[in-house]
PDB file of N, CA and C in Angstrom:
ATOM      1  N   UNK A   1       0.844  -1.175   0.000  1.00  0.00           N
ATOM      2  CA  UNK A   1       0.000   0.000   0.000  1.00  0.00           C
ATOM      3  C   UNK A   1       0.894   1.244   0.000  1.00  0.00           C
ATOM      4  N   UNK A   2       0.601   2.430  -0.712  1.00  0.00           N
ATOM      5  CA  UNK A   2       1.550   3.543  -1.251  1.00  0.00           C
ATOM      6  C   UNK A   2       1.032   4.564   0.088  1.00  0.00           C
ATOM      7  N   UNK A   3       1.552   5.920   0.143  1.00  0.00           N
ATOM      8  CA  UNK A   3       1.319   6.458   0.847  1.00  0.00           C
ATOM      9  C   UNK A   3      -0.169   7.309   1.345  1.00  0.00           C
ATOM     10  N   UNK A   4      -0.876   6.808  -0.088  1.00  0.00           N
ATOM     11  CA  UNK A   4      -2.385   7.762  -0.185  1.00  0.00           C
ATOM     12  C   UNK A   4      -3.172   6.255  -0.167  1.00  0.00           C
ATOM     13  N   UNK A   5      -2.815   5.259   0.818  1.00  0.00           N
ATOM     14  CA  UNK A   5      -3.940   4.152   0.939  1.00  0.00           C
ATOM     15  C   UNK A   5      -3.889   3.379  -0.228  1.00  0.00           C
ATOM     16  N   UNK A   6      -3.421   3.181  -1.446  1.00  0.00           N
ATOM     17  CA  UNK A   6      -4.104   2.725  -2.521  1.00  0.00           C
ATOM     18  C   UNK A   6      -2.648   1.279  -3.032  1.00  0.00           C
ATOM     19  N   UNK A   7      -3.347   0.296  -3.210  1.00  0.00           N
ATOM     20  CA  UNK A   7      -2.623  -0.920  -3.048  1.00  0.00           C
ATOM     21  C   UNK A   7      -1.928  -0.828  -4.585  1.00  0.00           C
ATOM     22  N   UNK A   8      -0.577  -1.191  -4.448  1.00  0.00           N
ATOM     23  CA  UNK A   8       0.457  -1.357  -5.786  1.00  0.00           C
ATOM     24  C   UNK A   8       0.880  -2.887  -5.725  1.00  0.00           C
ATOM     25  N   UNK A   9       1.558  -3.070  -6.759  1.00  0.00           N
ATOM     26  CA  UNK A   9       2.002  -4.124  -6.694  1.00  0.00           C
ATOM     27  C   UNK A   9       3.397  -3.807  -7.301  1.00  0.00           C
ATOM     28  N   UNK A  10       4.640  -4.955  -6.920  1.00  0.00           N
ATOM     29  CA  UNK A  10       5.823  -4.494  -7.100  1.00  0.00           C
ATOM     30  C   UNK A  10       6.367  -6.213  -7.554  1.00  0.00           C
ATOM     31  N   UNK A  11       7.435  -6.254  -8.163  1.00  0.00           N
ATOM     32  CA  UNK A  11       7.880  -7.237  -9.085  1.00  0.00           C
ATOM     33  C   UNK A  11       9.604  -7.245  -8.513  1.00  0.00           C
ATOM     34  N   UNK A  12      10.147  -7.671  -7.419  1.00  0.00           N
ATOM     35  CA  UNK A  12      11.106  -8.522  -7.524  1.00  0.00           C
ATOM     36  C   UNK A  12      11.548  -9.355  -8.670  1.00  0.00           C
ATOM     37  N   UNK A  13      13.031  -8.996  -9.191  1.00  0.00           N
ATOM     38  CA  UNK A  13      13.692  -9.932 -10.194  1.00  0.00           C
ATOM     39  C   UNK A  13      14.967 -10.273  -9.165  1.00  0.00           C
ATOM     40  N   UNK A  14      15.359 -11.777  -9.649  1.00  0.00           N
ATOM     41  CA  UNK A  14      16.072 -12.106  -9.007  1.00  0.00           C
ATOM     42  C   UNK A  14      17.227 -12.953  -9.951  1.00  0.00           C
ATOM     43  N   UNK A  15      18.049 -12.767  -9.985  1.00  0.00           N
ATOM     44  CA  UNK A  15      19.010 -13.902 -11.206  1.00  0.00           C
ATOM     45  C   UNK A  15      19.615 -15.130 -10.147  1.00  0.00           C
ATOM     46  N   UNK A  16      19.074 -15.802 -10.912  1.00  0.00           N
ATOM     47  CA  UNK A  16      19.019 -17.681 -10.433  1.00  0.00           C
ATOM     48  C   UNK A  16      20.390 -17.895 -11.544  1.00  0.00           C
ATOM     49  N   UNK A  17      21.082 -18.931 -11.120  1.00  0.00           N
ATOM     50  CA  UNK A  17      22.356 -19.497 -12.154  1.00  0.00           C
ATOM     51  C   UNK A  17      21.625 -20.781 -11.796  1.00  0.00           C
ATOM     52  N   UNK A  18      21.930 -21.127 -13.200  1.00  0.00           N
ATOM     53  CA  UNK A  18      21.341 -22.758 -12.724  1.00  0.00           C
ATOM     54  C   UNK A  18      22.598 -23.255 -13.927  1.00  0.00           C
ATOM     55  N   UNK A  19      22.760 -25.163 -13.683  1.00  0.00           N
ATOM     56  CA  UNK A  19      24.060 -25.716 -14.563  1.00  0.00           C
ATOM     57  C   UNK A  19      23.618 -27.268 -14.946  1.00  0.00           C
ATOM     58  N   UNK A  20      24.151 -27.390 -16.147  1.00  0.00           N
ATOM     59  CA  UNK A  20      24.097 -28.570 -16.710  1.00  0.00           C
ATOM     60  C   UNK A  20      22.551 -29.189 -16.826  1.00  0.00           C
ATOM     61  N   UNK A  21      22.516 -30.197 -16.746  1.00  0.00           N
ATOM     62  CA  UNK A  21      20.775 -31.331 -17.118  1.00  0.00           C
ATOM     63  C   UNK A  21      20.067 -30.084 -16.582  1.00  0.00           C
ATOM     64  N   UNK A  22      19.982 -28.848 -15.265  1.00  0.00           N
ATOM     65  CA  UNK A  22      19.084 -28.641 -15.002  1.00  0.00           C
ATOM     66  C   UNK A  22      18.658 -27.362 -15.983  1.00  0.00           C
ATOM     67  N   UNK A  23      19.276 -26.731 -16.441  1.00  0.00           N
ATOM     68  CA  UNK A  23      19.659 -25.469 -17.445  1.00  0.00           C
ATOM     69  C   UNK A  23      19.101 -25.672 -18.488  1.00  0.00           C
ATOM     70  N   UNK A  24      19.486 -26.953 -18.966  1.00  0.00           N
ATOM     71  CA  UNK A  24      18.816 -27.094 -20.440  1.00  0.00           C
ATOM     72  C   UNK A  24      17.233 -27.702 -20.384  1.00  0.00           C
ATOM     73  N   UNK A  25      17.173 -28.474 -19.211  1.00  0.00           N
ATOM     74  CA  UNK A  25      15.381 -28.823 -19.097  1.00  0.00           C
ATOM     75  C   UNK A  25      14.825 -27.276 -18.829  1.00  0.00           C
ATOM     76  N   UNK A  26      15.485 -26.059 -18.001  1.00  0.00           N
ATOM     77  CA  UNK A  26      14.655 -24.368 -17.890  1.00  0.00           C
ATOM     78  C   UNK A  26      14.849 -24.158 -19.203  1.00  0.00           C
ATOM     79  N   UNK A  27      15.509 -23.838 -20.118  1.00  0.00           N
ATOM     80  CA  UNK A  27      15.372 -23.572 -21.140  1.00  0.00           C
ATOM     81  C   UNK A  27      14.635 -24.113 -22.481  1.00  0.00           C
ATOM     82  N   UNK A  28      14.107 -25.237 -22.121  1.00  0.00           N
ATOM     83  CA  UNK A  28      12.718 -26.014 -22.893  1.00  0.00           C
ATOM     84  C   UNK A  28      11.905 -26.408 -22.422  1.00  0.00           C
ATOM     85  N   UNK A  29      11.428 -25.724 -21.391  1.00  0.00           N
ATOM     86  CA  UNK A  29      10.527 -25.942 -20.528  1.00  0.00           C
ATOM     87  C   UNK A  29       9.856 -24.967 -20.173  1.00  0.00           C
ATOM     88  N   UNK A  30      10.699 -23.431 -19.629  1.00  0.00           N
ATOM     89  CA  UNK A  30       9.885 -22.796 -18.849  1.00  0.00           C
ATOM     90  C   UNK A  30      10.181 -20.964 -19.902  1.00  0.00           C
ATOM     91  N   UNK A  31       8.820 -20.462 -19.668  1.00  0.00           N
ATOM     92  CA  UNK A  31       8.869 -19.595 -20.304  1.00  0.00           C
ATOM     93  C   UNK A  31       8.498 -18.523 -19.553  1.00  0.00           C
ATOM     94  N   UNK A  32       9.270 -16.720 -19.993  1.00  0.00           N
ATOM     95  CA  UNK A  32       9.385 -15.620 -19.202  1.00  0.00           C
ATOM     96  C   UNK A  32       7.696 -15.260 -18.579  1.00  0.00           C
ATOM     97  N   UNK A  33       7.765 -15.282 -17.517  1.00  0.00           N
ATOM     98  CA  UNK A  33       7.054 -15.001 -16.410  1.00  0.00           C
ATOM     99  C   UNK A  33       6.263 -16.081 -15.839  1.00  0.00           C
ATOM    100  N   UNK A  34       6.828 -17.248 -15.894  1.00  0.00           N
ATOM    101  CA  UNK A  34       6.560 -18.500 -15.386  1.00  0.00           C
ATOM    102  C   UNK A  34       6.289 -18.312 -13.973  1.00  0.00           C
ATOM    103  N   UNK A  35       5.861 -18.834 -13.066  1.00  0.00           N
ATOM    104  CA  UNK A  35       6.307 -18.844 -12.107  1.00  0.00           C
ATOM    105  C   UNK A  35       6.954 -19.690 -11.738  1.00  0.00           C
ATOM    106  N   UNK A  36       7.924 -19.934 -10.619  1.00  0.00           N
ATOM    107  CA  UNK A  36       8.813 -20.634 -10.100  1.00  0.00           C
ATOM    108  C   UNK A  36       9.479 -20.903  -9.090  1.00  0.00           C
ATOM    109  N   UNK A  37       9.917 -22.199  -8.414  1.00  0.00           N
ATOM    110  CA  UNK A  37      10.658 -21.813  -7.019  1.00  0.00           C
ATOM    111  C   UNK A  37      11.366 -22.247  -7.676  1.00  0.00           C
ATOM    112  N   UNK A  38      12.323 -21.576  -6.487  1.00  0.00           N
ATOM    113  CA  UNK A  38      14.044 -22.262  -6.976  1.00  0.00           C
ATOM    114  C   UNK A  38      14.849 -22.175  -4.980  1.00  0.00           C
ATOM    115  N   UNK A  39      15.896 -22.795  -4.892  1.00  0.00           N
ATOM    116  CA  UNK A  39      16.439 -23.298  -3.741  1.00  0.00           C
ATOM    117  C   UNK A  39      17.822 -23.533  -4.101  1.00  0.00           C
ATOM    118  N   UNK A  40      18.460 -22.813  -3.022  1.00  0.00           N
ATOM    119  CA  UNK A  40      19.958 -22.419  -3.479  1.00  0.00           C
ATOM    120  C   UNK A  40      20.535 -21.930  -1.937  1.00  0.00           C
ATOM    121  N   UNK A  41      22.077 -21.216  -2.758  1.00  0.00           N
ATOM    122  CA  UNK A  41      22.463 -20.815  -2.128  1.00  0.00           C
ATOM    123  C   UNK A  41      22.989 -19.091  -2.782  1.00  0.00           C
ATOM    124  N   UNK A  42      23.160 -18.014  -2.012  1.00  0.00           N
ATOM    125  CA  UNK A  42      23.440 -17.115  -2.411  1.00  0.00           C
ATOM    126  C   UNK A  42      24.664 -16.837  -2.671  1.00  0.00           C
ATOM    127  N   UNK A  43      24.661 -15.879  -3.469  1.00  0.00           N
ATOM    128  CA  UNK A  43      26.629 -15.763  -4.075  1.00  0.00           C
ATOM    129  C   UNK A  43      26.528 -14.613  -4.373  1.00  0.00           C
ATOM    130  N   UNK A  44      27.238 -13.445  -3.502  1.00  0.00           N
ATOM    131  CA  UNK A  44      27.565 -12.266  -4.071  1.00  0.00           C
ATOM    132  C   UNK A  44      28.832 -12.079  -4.920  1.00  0.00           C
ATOM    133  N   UNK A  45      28.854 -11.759  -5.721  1.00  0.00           N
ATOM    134  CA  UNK A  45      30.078 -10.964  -6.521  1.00  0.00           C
ATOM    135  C   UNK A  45      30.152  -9.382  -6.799  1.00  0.00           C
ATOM    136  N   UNK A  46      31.121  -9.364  -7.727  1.00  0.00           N
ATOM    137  CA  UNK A  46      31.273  -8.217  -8.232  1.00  0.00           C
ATOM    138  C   UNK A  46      32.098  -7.914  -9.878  1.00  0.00           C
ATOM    139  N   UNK A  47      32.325  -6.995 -10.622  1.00  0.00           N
ATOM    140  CA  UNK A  47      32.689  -6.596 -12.178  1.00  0.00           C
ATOM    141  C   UNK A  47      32.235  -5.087 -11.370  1.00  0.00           C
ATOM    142  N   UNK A  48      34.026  -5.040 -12.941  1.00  0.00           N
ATOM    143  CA  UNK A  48      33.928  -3.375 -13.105  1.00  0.00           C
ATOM    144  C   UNK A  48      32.986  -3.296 -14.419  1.00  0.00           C
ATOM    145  N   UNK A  49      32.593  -2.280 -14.429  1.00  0.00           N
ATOM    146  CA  UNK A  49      31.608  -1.719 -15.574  1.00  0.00           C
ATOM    147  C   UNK A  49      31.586  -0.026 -15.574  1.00  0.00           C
ATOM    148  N   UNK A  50      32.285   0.223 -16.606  1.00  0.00           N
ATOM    149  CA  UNK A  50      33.070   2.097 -17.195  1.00  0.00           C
ATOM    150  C   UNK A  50      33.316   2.475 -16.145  1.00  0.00           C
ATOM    151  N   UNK A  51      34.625   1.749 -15.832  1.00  0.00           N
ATOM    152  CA  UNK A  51      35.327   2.264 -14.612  1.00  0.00           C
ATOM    153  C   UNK A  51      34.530   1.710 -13.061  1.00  0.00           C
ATOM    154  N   UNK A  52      33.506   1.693 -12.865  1.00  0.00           N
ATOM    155  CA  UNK A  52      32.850   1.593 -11.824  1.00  0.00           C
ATOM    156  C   UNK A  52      32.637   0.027 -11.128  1.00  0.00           C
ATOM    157  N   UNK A  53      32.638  -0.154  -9.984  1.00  0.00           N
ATOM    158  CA  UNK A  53      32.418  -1.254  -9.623  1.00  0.00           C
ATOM    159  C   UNK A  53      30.727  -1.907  -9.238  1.00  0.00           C
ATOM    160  N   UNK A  54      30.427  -2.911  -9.530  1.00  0.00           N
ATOM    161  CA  UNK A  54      29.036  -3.178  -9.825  1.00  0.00           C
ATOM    162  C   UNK A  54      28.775  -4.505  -9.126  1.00  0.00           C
ATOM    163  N   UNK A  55      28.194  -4.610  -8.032  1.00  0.00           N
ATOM    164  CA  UNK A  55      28.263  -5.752  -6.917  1.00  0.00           C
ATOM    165  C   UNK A  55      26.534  -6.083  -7.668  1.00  0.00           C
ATOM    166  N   UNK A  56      27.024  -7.686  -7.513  1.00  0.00           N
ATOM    167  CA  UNK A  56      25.475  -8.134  -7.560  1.00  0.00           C
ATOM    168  C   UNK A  56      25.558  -9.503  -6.981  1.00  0.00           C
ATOM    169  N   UNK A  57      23.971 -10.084  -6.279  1.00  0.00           N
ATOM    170  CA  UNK A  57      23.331 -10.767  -5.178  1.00  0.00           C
ATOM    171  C   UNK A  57      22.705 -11.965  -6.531  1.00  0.00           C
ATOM    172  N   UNK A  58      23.301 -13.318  -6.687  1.00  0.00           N
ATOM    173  CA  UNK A  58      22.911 -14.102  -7.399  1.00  0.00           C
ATOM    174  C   UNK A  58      22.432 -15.610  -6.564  1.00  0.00           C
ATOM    175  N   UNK A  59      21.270 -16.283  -6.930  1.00  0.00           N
ATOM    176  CA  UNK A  59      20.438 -17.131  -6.574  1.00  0.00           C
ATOM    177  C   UNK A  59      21.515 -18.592  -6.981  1.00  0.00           C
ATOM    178  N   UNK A  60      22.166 -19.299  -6.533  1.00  0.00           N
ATOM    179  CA  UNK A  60      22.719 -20.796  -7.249  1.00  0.00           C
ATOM    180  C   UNK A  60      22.050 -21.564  -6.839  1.00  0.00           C
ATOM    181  N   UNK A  61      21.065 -22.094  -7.705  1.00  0.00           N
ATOM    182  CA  UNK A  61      20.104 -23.092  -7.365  1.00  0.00           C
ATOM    183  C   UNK A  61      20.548 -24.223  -7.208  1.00  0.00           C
ATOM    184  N   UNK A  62      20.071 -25.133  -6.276  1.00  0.00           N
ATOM    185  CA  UNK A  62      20.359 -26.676  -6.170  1.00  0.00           C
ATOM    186  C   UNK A  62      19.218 -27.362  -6.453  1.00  0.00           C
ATOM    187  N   UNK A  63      17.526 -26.745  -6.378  1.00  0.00           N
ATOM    188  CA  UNK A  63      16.355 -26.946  -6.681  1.00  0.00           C
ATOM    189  C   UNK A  63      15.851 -25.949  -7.054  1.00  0.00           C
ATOM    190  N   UNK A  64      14.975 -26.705  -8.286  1.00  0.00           N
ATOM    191  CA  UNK A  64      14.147 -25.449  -9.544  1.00  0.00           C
ATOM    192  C   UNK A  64      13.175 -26.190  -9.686  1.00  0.00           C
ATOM    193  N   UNK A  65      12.010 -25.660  -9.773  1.00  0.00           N
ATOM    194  CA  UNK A  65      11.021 -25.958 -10.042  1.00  0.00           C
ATOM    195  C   UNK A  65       9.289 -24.653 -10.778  1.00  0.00           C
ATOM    196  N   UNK A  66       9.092 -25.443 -11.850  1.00  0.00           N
ATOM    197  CA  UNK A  66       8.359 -24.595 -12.492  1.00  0.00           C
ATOM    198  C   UNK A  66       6.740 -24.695 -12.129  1.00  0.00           C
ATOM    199  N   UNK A  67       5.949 -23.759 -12.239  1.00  0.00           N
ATOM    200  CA  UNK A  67       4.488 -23.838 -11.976  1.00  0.00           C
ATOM    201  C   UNK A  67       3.466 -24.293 -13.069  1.00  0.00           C
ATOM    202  N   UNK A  68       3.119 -24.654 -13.598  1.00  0.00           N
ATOM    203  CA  UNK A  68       2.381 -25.004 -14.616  1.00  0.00           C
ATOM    204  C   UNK A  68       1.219 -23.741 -15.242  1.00  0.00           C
ATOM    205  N   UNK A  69       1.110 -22.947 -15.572  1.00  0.00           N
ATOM    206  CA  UNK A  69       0.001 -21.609 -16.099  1.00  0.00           C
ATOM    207  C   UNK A  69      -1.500 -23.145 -15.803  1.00  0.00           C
ATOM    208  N   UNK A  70      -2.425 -21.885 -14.962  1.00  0.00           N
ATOM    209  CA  UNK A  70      -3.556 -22.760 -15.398  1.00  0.00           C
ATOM    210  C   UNK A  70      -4.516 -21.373 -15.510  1.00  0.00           C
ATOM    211  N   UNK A  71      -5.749 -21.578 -16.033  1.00  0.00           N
ATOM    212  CA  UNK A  71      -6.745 -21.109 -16.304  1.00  0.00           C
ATOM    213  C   UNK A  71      -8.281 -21.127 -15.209  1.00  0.00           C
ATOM    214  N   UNK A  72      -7.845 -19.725 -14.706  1.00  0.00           N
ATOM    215  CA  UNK A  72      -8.855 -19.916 -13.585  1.00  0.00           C
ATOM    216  C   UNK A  72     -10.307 -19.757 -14.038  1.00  0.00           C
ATOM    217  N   UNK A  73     -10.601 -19.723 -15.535  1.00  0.00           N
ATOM    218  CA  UNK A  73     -11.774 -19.588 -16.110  1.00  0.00           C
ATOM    219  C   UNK A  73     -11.955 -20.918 -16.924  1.00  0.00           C
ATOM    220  N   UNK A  74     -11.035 -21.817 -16.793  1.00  0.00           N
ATOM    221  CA  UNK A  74     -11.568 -23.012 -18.011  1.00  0.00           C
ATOM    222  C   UNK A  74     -12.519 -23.507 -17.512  1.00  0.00           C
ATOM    223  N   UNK A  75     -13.170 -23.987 -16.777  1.00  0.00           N
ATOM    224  CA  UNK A  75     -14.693 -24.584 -16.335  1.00  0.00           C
ATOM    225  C   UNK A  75     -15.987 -23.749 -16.680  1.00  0.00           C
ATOM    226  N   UNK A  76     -15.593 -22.224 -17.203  1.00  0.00           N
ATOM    227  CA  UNK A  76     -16.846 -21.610 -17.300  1.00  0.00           C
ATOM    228  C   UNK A  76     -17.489 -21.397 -19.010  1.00  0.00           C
TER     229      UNK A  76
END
């Protein structure tokens, strides 16, 4: 809820690394805005980028798992 009462919604992105058998089943399998869990461990790093240093918070999954899209209107 924003500051004048009125409900938003906000979109967390998160970069997951995923490797080998499990990488190539996400990549023929699951499509952008899937939903998904995933189960890991975290790994910060860092890269320079034009001069500057650029830290980022990455997901290494050990478990992935995709949601299936369903249709909350197919029965009607």
């Amino acid at each position: 809820t924003n500051d004048a009462g009125k409900k938003e919604t906000r979109t967390d992105w998160v970069t997951v690394t995923v490797f080998d058998d499990q990488a190539a089943w996400i990549k023929d399998n699951v499509t952008k805005g899937q939903p998904v869990i995933a189960e890991g461990r975290i790994n910060n790093s860092s890269y320079e980028k034009d001069g500057e240093t650029v830290y980022t918070t990455d997901l290494v999954a050990t478990t992935f798992n995709a949601f299936q899209a369903t249709n909350a209107n197919a029965n009607d």
